[in-house]
PDB file of N, CA and C in Angstrom:
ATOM      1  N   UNK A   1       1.913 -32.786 -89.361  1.00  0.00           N
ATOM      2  CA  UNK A   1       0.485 -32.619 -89.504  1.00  0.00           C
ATOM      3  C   UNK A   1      -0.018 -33.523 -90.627  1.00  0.00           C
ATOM      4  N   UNK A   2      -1.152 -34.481 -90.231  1.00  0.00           N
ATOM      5  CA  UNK A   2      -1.758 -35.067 -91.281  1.00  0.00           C
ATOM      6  C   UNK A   2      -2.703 -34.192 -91.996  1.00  0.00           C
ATOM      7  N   UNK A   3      -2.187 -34.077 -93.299  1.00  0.00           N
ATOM      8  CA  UNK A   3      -3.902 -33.467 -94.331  1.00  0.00           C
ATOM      9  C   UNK A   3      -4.464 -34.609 -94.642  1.00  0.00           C
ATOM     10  N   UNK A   4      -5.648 -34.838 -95.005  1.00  0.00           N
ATOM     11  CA  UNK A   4      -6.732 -35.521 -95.700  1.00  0.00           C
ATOM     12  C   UNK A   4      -7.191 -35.266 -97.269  1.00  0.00           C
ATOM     13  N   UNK A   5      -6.960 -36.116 -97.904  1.00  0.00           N
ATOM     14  CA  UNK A   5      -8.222 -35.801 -99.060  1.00  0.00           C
ATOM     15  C   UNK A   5      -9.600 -35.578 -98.791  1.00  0.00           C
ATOM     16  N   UNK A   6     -10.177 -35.768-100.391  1.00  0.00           N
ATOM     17  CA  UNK A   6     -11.452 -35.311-100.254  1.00  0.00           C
ATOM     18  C   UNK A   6     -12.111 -36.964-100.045  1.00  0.00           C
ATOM     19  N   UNK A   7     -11.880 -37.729-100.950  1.00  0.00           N
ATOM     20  CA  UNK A   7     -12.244 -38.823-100.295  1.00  0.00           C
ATOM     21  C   UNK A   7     -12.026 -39.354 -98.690  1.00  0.00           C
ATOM     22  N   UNK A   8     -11.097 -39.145 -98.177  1.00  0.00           N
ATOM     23  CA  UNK A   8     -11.003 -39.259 -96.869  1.00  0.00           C
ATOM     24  C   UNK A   8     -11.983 -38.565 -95.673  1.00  0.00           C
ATOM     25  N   UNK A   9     -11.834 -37.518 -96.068  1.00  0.00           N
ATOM     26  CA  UNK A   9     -12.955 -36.348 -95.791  1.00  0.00           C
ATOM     27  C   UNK A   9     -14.588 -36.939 -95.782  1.00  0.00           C
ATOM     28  N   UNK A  10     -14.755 -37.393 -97.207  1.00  0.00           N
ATOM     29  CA  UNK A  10     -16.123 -37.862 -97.514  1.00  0.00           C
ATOM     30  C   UNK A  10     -16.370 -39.166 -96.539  1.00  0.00           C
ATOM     31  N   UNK A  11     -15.199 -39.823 -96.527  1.00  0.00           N
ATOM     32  CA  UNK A  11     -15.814 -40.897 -95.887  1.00  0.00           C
ATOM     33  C   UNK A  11     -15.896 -41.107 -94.163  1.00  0.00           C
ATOM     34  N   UNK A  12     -15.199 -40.443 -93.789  1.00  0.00           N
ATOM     35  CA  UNK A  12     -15.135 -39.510 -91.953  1.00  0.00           C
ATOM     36  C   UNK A  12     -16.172 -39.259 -91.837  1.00  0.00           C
ATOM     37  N   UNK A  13     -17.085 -38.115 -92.700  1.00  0.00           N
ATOM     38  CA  UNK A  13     -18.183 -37.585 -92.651  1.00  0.00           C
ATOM     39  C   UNK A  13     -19.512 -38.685 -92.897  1.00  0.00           C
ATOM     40  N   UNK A  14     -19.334 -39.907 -93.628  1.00  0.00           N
ATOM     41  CA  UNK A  14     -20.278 -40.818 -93.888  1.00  0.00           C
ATOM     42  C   UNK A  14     -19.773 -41.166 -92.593  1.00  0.00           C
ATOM     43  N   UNK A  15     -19.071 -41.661 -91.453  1.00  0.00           N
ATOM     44  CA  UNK A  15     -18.549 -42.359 -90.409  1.00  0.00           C
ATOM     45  C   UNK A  15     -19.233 -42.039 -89.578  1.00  0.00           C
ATOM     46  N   UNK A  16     -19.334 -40.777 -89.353  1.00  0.00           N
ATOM     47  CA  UNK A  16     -19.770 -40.174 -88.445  1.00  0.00           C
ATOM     48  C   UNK A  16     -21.068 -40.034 -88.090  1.00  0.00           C
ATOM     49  N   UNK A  17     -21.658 -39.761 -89.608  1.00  0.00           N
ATOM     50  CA  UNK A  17     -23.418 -39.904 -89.490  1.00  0.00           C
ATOM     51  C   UNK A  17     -24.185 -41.049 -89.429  1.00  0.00           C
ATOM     52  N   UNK A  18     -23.030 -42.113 -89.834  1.00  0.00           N
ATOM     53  CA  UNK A  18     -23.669 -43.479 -89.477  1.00  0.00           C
ATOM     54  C   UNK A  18     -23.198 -43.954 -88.055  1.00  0.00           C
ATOM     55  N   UNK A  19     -22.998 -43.286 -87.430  1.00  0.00           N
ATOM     56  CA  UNK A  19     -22.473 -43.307 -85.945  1.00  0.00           C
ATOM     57  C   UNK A  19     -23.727 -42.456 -85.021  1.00  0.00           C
ATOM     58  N   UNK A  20     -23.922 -41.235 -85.586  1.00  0.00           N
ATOM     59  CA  UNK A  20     -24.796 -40.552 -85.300  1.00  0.00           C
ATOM     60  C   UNK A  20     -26.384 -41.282 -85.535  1.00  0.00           C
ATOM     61  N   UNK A  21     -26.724 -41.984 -86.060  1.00  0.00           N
ATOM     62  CA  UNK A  21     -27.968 -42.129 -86.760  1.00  0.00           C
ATOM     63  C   UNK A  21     -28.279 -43.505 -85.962  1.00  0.00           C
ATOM     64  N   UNK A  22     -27.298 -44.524 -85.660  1.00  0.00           N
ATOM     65  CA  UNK A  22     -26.868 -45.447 -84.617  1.00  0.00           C
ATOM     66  C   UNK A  22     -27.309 -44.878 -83.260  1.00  0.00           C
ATOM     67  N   UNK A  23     -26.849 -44.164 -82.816  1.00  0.00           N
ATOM     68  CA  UNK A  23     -26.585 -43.391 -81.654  1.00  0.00           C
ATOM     69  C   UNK A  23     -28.584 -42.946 -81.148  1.00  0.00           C
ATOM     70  N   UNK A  24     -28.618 -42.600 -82.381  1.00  0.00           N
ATOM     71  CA  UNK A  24     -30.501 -42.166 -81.964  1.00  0.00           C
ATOM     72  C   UNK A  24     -31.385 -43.324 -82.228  1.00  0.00           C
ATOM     73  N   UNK A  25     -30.999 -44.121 -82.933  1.00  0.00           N
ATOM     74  CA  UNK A  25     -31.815 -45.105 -82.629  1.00  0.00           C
ATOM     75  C   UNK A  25     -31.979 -45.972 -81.316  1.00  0.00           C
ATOM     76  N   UNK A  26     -30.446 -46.667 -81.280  1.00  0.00           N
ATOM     77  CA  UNK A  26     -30.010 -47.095 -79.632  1.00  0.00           C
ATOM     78  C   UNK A  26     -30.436 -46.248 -78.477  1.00  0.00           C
ATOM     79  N   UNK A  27     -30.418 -44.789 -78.472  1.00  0.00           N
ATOM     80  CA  UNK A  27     -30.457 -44.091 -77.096  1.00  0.00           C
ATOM     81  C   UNK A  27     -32.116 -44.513 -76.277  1.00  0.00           C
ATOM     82  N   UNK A  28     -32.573 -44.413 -77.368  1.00  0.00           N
ATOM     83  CA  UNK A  28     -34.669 -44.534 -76.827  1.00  0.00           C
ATOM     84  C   UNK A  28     -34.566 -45.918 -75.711  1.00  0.00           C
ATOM     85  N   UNK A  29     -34.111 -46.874 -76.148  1.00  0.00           N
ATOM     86  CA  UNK A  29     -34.258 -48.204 -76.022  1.00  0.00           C
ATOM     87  C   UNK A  29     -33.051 -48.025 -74.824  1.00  0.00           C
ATOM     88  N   UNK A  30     -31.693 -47.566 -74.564  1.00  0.00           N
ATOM     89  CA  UNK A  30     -31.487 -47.682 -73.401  1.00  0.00           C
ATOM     90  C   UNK A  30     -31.878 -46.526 -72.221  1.00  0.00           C
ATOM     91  N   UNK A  31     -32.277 -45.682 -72.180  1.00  0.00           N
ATOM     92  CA  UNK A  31     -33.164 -45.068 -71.633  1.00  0.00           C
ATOM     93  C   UNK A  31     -34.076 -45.704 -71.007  1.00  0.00           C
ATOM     94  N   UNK A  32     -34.930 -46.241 -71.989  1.00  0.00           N
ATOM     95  CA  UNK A  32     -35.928 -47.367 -71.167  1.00  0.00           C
ATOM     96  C   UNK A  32     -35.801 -48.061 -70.750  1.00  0.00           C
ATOM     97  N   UNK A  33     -34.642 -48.896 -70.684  1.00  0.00           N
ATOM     98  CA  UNK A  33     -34.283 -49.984 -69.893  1.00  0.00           C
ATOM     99  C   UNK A  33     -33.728 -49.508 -68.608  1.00  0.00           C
ATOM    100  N   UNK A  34     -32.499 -48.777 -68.834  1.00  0.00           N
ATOM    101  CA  UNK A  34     -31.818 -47.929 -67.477  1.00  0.00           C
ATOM    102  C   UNK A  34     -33.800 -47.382 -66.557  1.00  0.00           C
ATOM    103  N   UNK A  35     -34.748 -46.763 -67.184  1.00  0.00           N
ATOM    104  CA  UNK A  35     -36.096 -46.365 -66.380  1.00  0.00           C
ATOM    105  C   UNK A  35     -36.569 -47.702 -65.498  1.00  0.00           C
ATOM    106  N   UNK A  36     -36.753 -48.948 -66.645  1.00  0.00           N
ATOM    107  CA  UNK A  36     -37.668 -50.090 -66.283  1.00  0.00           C
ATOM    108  C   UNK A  36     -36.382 -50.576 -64.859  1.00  0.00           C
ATOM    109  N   UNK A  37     -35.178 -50.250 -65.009  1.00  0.00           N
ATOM    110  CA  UNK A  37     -34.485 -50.933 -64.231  1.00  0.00           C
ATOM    111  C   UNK A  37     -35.209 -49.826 -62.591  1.00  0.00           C
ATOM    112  N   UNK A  38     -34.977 -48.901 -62.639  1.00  0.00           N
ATOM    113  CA  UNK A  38     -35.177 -47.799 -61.670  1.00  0.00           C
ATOM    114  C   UNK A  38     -36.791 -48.413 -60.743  1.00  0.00           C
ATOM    115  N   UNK A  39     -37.649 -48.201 -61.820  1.00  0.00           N
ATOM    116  CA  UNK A  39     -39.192 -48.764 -61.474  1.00  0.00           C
ATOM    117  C   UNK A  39     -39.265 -50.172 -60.770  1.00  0.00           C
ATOM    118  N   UNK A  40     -38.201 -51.052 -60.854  1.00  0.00           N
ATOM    119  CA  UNK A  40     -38.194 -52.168 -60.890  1.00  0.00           C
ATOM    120  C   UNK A  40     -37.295 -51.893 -58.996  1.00  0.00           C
ATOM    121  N   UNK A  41     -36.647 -51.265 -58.930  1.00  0.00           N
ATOM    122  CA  UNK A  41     -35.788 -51.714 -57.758  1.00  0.00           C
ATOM    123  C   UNK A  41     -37.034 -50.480 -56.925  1.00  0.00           C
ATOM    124  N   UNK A  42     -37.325 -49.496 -57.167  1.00  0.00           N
ATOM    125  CA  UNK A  42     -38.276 -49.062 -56.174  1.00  0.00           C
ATOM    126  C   UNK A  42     -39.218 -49.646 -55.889  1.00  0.00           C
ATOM    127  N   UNK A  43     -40.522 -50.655 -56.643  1.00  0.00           N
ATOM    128  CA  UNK A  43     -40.777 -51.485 -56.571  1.00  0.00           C
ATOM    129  C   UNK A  43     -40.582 -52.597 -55.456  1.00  0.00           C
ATOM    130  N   UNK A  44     -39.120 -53.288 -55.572  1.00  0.00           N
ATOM    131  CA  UNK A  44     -38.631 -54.209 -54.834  1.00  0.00           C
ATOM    132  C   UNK A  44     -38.534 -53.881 -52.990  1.00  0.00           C
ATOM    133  N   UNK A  45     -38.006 -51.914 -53.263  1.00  0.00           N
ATOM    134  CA  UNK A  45     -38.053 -51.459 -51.764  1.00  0.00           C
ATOM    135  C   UNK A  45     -39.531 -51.549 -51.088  1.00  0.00           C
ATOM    136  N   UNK A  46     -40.460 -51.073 -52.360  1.00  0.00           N
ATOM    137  CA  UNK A  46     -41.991 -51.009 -51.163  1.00  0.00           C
ATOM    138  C   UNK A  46     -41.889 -52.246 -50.792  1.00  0.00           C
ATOM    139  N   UNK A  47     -41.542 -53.321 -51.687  1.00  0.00           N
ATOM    140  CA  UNK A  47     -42.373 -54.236 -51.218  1.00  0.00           C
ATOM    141  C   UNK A  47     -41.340 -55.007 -50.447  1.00  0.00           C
ATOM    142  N   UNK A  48     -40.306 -54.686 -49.686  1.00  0.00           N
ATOM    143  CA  UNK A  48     -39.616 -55.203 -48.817  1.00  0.00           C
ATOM    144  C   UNK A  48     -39.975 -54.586 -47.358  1.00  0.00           C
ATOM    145  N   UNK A  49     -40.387 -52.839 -47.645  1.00  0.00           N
ATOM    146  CA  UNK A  49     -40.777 -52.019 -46.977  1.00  0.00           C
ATOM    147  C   UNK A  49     -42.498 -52.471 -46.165  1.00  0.00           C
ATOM    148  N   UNK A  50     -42.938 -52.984 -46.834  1.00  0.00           N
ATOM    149  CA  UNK A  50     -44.342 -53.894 -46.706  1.00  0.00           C
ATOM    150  C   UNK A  50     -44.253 -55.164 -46.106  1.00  0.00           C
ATOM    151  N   UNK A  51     -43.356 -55.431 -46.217  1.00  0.00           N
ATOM    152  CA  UNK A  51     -43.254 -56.908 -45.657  1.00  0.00           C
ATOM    153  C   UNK A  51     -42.367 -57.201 -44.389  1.00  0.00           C
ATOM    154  N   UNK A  52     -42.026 -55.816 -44.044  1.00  0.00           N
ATOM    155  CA  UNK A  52     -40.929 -55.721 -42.671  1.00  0.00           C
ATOM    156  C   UNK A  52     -42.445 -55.201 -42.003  1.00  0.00           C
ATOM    157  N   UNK A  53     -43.027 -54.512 -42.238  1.00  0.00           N
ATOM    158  CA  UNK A  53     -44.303 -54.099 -41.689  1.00  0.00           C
ATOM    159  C   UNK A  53     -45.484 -55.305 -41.312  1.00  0.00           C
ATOM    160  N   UNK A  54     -46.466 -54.877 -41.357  1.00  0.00           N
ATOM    161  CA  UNK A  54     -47.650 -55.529 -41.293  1.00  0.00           C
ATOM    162  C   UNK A  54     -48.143 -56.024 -42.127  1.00  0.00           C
ATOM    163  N   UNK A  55     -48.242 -57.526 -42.051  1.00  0.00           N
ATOM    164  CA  UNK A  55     -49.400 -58.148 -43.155  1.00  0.00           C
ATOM    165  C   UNK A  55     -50.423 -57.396 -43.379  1.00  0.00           C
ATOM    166  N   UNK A  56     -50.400 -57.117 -44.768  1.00  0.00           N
ATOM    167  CA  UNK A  56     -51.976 -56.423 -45.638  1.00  0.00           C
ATOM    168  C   UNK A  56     -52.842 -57.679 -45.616  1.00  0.00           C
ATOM    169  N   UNK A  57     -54.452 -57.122 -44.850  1.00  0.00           N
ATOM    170  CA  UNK A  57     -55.285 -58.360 -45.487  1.00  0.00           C
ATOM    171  C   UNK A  57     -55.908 -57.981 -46.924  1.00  0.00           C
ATOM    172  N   UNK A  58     -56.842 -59.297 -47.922  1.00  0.00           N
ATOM    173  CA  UNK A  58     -56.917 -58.556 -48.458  1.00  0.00           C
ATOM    174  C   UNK A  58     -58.524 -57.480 -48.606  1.00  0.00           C
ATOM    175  N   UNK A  59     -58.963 -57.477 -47.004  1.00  0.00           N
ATOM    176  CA  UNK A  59     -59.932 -57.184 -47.204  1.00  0.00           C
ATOM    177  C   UNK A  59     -60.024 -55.131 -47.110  1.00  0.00           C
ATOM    178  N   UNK A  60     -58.153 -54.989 -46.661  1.00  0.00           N
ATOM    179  CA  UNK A  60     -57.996 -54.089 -46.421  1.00  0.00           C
ATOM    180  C   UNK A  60     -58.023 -53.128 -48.669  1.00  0.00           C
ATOM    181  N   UNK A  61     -58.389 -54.166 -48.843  1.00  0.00           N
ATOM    182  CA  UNK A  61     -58.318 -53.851 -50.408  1.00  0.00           C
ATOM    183  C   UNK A  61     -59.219 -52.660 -51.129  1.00  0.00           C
ATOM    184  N   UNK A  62     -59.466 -51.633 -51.518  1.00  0.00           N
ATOM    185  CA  UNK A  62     -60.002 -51.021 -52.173  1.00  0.00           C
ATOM    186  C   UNK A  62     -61.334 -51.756 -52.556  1.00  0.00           C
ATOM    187  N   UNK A  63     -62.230 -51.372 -52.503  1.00  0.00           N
ATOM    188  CA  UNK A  63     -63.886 -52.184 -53.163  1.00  0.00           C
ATOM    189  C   UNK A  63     -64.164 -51.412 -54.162  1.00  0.00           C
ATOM    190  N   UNK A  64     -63.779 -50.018 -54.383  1.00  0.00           N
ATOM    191  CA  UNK A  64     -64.247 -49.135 -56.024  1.00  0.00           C
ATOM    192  C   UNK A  64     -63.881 -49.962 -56.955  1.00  0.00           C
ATOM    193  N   UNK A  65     -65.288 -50.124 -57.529  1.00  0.00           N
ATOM    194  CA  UNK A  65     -64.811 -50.759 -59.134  1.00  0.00           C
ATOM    195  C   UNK A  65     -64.311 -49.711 -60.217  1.00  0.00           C
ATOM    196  N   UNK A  66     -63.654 -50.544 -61.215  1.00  0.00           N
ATOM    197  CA  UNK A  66     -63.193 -50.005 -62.239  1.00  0.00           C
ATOM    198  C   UNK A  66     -63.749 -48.836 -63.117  1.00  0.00           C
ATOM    199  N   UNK A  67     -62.839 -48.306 -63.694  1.00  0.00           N
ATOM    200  CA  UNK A  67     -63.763 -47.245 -64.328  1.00  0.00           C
ATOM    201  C   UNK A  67     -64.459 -48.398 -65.549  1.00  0.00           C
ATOM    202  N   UNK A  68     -63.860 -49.025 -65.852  1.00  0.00           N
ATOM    203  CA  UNK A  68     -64.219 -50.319 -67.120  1.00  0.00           C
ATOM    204  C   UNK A  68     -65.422 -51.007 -66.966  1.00  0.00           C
ATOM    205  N   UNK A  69     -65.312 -51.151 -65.138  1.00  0.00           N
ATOM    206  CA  UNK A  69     -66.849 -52.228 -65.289  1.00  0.00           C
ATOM    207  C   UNK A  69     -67.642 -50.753 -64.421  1.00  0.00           C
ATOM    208  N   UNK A  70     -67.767 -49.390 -64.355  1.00  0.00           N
ATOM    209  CA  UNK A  70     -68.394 -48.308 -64.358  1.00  0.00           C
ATOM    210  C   UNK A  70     -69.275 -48.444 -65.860  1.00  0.00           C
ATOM    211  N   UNK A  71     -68.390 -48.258 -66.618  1.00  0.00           N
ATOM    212  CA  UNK A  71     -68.502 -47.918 -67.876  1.00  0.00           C
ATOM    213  C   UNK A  71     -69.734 -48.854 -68.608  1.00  0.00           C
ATOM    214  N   UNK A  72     -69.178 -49.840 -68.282  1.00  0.00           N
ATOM    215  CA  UNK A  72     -69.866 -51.400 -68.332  1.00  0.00           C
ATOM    216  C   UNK A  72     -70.983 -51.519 -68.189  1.00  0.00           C
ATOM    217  N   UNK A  73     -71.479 -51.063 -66.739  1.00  0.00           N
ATOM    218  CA  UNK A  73     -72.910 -50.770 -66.177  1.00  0.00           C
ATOM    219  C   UNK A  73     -73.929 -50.183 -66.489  1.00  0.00           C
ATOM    220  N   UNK A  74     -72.972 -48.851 -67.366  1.00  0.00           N
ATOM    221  CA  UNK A  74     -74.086 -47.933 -67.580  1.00  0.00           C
ATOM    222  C   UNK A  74     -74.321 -48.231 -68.972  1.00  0.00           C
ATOM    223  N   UNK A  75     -73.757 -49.038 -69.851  1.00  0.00           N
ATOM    224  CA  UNK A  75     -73.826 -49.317 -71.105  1.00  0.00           C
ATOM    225  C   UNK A  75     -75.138 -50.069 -71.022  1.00  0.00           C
ATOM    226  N   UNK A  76     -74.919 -51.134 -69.755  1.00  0.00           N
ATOM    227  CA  UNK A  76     -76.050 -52.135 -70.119  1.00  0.00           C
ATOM    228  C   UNK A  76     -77.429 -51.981 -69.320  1.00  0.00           C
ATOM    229  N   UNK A  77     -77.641 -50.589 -68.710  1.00  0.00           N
ATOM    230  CA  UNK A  77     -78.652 -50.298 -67.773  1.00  0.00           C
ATOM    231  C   UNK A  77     -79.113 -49.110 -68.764  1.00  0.00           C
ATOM    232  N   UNK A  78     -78.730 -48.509 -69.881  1.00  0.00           N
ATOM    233  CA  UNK A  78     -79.406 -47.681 -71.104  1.00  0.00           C
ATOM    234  C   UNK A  78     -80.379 -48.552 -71.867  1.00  0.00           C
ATOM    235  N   UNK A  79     -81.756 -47.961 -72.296  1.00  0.00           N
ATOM    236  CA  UNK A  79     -82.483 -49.154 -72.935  1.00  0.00           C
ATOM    237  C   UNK A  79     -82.538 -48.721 -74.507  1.00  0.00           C
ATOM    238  N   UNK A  80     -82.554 -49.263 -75.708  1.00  0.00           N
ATOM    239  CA  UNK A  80     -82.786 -48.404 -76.868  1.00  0.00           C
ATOM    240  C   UNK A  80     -84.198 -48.447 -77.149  1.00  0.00           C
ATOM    241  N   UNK A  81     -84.225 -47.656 -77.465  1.00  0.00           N
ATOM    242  CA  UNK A  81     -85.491 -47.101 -78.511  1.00  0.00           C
ATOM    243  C   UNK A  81     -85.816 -46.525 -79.451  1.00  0.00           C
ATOM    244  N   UNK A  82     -86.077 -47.675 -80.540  1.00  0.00           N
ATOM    245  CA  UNK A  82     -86.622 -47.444 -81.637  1.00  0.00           C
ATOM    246  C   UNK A  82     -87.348 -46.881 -81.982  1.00  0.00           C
ATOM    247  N   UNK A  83     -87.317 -46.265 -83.171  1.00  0.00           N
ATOM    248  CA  UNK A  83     -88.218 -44.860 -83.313  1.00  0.00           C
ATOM    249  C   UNK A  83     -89.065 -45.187 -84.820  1.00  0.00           C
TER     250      UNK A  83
END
């Protein structure tokens, strides 16, 4: 059986939390990549799935404008008045 000192001890325990502290920083960042990868190949199916199909024209396109140029409109169709 190996025993340990206390220095040995101390420094396992620094090992570990700088392993740990590593570990949470790295995890966020591959997470998101392993996601962006996921988004990215479903993605690739619609649009293989779309293209075994029928040409979209683009008139088949949505005409609702944005909520941005909504927003837009009503900003510049308010009149001020000075009081």
């Amino acid at each position: 059986m190996v025993s340990m000192n206390g220095n040995q001890i101390e420094g396992l325990i620094g090992l570990l939390t700088t392993l740990g502290i590593l570990v949470l920083l790295i995890l966020p960042s591959a997470l998101g990549v392993v996601r962006d990868r996921r988004i990215d190949r479903q993605l690739r199916e619609v649009q293989e799935d779309r293209g075994n199909g029928r040409d979209q024209k683009s008139s088949s396109r949505s005409t609702v404008p944005s909520t941005a140029t909504w927003y837009a409109d009503g900003r510049r169709s308010k009149k001020f008045v000075s009081s």
